[in-house]
Protein backbone atom coordinates (compact mmCIF):
# COMPACT_ATOMS: atom_id res chain seq x y z
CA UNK A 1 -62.23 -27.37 49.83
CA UNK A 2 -61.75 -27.37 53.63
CA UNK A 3 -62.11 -23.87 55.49
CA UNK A 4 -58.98 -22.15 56.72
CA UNK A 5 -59.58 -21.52 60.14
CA UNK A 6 -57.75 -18.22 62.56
CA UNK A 7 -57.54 -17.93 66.32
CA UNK A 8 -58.04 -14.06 67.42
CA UNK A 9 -57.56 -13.16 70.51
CA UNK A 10 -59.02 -9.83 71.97
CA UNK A 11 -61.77 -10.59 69.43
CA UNK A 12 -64.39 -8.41 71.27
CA UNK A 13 -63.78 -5.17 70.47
CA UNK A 14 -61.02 -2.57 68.67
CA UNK A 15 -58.88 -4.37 66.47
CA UNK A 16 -59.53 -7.80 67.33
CA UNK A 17 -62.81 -7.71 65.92
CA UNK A 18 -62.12 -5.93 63.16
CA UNK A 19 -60.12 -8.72 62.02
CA UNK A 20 -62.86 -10.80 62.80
CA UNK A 21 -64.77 -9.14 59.90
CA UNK A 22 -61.90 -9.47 57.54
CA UNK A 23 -61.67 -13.37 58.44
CA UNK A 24 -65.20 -13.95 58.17
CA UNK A 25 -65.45 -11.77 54.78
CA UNK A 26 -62.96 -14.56 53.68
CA UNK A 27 -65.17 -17.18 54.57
CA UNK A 28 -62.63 -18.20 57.25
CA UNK A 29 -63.80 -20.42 60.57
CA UNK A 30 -63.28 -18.41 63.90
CA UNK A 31 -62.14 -19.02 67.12
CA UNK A 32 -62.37 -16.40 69.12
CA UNK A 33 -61.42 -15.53 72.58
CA UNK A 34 -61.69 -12.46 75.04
CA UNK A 35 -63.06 -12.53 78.85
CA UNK A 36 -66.75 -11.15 77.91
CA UNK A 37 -68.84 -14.05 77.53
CA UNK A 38 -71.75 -12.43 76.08
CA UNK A 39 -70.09 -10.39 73.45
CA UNK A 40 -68.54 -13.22 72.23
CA UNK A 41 -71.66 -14.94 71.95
CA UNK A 42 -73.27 -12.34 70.15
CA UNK A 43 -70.13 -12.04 67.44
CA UNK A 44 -69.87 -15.88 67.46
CA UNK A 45 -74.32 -15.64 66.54
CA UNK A 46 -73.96 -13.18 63.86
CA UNK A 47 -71.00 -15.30 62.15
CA UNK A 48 -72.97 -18.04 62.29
CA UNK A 49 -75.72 -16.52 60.37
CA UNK A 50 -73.36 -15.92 57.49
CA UNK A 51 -71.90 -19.58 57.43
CA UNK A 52 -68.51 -19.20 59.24
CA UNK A 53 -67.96 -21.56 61.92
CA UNK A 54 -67.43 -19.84 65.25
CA UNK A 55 -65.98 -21.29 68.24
CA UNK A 56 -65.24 -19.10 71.64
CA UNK A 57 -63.32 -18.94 74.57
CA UNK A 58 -64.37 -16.41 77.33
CA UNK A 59 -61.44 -16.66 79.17
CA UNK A 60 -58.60 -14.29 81.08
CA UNK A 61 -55.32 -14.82 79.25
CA UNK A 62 -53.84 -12.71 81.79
CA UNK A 63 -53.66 -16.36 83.37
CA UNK A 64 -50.84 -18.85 81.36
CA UNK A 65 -52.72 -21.39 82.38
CA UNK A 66 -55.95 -20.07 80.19
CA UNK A 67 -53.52 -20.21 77.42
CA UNK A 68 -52.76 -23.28 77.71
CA UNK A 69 -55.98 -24.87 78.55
CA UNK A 70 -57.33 -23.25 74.98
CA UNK A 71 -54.54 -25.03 73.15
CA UNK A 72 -55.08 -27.96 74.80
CA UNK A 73 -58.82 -28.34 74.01
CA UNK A 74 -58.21 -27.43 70.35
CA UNK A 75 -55.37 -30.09 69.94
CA UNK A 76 -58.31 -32.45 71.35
CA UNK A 77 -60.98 -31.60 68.83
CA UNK A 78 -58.28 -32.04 66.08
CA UNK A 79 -59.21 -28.34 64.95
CA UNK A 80 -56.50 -26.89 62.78
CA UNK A 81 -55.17 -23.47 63.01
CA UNK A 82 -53.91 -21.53 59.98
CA UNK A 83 -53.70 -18.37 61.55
CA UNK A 84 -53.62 -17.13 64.70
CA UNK A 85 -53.96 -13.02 65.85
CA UNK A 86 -52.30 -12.63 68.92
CA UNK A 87 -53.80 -9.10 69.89
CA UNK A 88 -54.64 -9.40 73.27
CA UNK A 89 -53.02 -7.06 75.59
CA UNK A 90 -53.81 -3.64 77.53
CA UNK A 91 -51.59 -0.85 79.06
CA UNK A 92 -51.28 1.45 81.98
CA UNK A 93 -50.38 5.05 82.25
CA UNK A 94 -48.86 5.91 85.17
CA UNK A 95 -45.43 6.52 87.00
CA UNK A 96 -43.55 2.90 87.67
CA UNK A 97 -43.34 3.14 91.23
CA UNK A 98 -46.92 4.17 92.06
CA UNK A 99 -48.24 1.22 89.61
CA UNK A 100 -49.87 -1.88 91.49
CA UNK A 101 -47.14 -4.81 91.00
CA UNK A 102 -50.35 -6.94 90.92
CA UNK A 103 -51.61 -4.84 87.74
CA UNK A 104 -48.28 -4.81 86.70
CA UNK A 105 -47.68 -8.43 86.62
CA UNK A 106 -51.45 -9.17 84.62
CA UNK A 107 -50.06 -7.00 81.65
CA UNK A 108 -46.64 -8.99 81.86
CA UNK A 109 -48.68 -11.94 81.47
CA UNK A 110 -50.68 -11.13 78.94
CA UNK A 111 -48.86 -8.80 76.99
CA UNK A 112 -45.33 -11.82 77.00
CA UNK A 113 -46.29 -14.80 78.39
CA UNK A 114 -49.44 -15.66 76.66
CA UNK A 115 -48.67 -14.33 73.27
CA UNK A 116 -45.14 -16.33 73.61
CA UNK A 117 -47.14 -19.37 74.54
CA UNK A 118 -49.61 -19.21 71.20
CA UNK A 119 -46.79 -18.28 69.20
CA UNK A 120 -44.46 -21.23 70.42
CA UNK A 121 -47.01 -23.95 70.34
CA UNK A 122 -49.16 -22.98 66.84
CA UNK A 123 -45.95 -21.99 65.14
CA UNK A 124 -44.37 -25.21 65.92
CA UNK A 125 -47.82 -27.34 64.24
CA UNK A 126 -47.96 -24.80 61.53
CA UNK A 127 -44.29 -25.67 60.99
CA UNK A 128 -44.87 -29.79 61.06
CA UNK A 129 -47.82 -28.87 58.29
CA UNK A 130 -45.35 -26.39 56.27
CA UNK A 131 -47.86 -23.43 56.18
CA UNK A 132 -48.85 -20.74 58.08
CA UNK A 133 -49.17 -17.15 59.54
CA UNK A 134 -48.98 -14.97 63.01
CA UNK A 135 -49.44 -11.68 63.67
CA UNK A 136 -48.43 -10.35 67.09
CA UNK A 137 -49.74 -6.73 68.30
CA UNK A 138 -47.15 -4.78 69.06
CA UNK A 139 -47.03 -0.68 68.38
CA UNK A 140 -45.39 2.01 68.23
CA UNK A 141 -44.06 2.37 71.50
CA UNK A 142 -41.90 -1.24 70.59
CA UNK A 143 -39.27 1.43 68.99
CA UNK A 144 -38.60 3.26 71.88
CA UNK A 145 -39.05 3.61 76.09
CA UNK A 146 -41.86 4.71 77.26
CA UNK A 147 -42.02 7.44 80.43
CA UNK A 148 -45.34 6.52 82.58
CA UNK A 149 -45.97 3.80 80.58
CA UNK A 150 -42.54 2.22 80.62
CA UNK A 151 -43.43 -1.40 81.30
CA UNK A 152 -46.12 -1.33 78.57
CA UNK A 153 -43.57 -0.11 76.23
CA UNK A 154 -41.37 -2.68 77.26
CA UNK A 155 -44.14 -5.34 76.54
CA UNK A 156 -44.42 -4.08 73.09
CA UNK A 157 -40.57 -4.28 72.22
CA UNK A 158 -40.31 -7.66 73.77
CA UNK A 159 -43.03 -8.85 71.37
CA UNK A 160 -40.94 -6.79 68.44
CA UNK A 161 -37.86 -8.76 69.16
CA UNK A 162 -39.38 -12.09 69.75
CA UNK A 163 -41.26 -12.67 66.86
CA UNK A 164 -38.69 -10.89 64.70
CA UNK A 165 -36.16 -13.55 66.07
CA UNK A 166 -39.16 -16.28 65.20
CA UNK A 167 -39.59 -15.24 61.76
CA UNK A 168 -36.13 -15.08 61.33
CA UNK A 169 -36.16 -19.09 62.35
CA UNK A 170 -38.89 -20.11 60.87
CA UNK A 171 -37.25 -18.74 56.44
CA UNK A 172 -38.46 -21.34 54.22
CA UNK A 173 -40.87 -23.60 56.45
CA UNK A 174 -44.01 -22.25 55.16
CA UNK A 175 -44.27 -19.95 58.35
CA UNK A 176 -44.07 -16.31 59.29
CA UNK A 177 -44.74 -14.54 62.61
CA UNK A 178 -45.38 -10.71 61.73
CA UNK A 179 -45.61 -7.84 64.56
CA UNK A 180 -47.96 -4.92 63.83
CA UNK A 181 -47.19 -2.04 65.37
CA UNK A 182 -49.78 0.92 65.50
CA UNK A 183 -49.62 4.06 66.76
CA UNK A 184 -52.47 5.42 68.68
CA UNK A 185 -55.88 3.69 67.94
CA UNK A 186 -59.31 4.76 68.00
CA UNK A 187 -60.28 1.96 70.86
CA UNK A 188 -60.53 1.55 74.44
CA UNK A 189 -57.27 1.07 74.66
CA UNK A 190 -56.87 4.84 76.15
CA UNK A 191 -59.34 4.25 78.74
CA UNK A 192 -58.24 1.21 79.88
CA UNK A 193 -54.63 2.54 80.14
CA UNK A 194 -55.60 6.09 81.87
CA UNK A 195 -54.05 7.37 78.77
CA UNK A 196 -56.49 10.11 77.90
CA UNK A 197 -54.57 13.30 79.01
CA UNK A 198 -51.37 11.60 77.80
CA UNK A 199 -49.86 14.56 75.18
CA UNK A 200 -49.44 13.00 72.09
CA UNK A 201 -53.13 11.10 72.74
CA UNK A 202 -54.42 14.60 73.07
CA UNK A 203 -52.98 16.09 69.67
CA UNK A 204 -53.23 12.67 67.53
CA UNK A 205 -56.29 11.70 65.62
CA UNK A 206 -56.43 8.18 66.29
CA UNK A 207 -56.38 5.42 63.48
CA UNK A 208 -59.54 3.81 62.58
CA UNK A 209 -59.20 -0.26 63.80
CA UNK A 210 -60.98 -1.03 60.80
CA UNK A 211 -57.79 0.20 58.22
CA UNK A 212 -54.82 -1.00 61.08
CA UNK A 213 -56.97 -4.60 61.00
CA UNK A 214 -56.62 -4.23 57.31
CA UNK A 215 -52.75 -3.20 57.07
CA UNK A 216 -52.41 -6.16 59.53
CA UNK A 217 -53.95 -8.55 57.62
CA UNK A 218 -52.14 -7.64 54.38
CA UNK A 219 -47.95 -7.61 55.98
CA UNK A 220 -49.16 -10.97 57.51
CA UNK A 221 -50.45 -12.99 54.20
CA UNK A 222 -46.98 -11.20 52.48
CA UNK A 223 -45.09 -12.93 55.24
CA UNK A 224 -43.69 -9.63 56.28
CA UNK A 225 -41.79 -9.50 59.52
CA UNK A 226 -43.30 -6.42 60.46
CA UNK A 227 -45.03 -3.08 59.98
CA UNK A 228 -46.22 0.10 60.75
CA UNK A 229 -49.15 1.51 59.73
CA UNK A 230 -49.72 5.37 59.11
CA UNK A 231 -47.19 7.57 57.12
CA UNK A 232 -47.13 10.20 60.89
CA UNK A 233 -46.27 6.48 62.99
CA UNK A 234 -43.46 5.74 60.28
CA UNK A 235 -41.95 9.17 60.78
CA UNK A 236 -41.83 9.19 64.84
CA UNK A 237 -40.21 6.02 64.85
CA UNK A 238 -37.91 6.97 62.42
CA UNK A 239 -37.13 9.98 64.51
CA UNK A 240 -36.92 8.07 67.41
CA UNK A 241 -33.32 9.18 68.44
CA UNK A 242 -35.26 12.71 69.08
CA UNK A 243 -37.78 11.29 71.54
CA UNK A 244 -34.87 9.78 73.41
CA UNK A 245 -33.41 12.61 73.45
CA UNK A 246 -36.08 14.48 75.15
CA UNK A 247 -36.72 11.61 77.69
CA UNK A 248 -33.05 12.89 79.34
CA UNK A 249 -34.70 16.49 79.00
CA UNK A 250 -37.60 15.66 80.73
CA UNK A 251 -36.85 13.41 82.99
CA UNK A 252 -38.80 15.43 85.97
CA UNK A 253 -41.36 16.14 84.22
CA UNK A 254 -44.73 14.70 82.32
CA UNK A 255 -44.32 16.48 79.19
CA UNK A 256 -43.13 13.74 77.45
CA UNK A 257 -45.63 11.55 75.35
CA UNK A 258 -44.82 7.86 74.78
CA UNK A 259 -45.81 6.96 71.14
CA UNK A 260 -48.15 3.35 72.35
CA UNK A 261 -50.82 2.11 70.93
């Protein structure tokens, strides 16, 4: 029986790598691809070891033309992807004017671009072979704007209504294209973002990676179009009418938490 093989990108750290481990427990052939070469190696060694086949990519998908070049060099080794993890993606916490547009436009890239790129080009071979699965990263902050870290949040619903519209397309080819969106994660998502004194980071207890990687995994072999995991994440979306509310209350001020992963 030939090995199913996934594509996870972000595979490094957090999530990524957790569903690394869940792939690998499966006896599932890797590819993997973040920007830090020698952690890559080192997860790509120890998969090895337990007789998964892992490829790697160190590369910056913050650059389209990354993207591509992966997918290009996969098509030419004939290597066939059954599922692909687009998880990729970071976030800043700050107010919208005083954000670099050059730091701006690197999480518009990777956040949209790149993930619409994988999902466009595997979907459409997955199709043309009548079987397979995405998952795209979104969170919590898909449901809703997001004060200080409003383009972030706008990332996250663009990848929300894109693959929803996807899966949608894609009813009774084999297919599906799910969006996970978590609330806030114990990763380095927070430091990257400068999201540590953000309010509702401060009074959450972040999710373990491990069980959102695992909640993940399970919506996406259902075929589910998407989910949230965590009975407190469910709630504040469902009361997101509230938290919109409040953004017109405080509007001047920095009270207001955005619910992002």
């Amino acid at each position: 029986m030939t090995m199913k093989t996934a594509l996870i990108t972000g595979a490094s750290g957090g999530i990524g790598l957790e569903f690394v481990k869940i792939f690998a427990q499966k006896q599932v052939n890797l590819i993997l691809v973040a920007r830090n070469e020698i952690r890559l190696q080192e997860i790509a060694n120890d998969l090895s070891k337990n007789g998964i086949d892992a490829k790697f990519f160190a590369k910056d998908l913050s650059k389209i033309e990354n993207a591509i070049e992966i997918y290009n060099d996969i098509k030419k080794k004939n290597i066939v992807i059954d599922y692909v993890i687009n998880n990729a993606g970071f976030g800043i916490n700050n107010e919208y004017t005083d954000i670099s547009w050059e730091k701006e436009l690197e999480m518009f890239n990777l956040n949209m671009l790149t993930l619409s790129y994988f999902t466009k080009v595997f979907a459409k071979d997955m199709k043309q072979r009548g079987y397979g699965r995405i998952l795209n990263v979104g969170s919590t902050g898909s449901f809703q704007p997001g004060p200080y870290m409003a383009g972030y949040c706008a990332t996250k619903a663009f990848i929300l209504n894109l693959s929803e519209a996807v899966n949608y397309e894609l009813k009774g080819t084999g297919v599906s294209v799910t969006t996970l969106c978590p609330g806030v994660t114990n990763t380095s998502f927070s430091d990257v973002a400068g999201s540590n004194n953000n309010l509702l980071v401060k009074m959450t207890r972040g999710a373990n990676p491990a069980g959102v990687a695992r909640y993940g995994f399970k919506i996406m072999m259902k075929g589910k179009y998407s989910g949230i995991p965590g009975f407190m994440n469910k709630l504040m979306v469902f009361f997101q009418s509230v938290f919109e509310q409040e953004i017109n209350h405080n509007n001047s001020g920095k009270t207001f938490a955005s619910i992002a992963s």
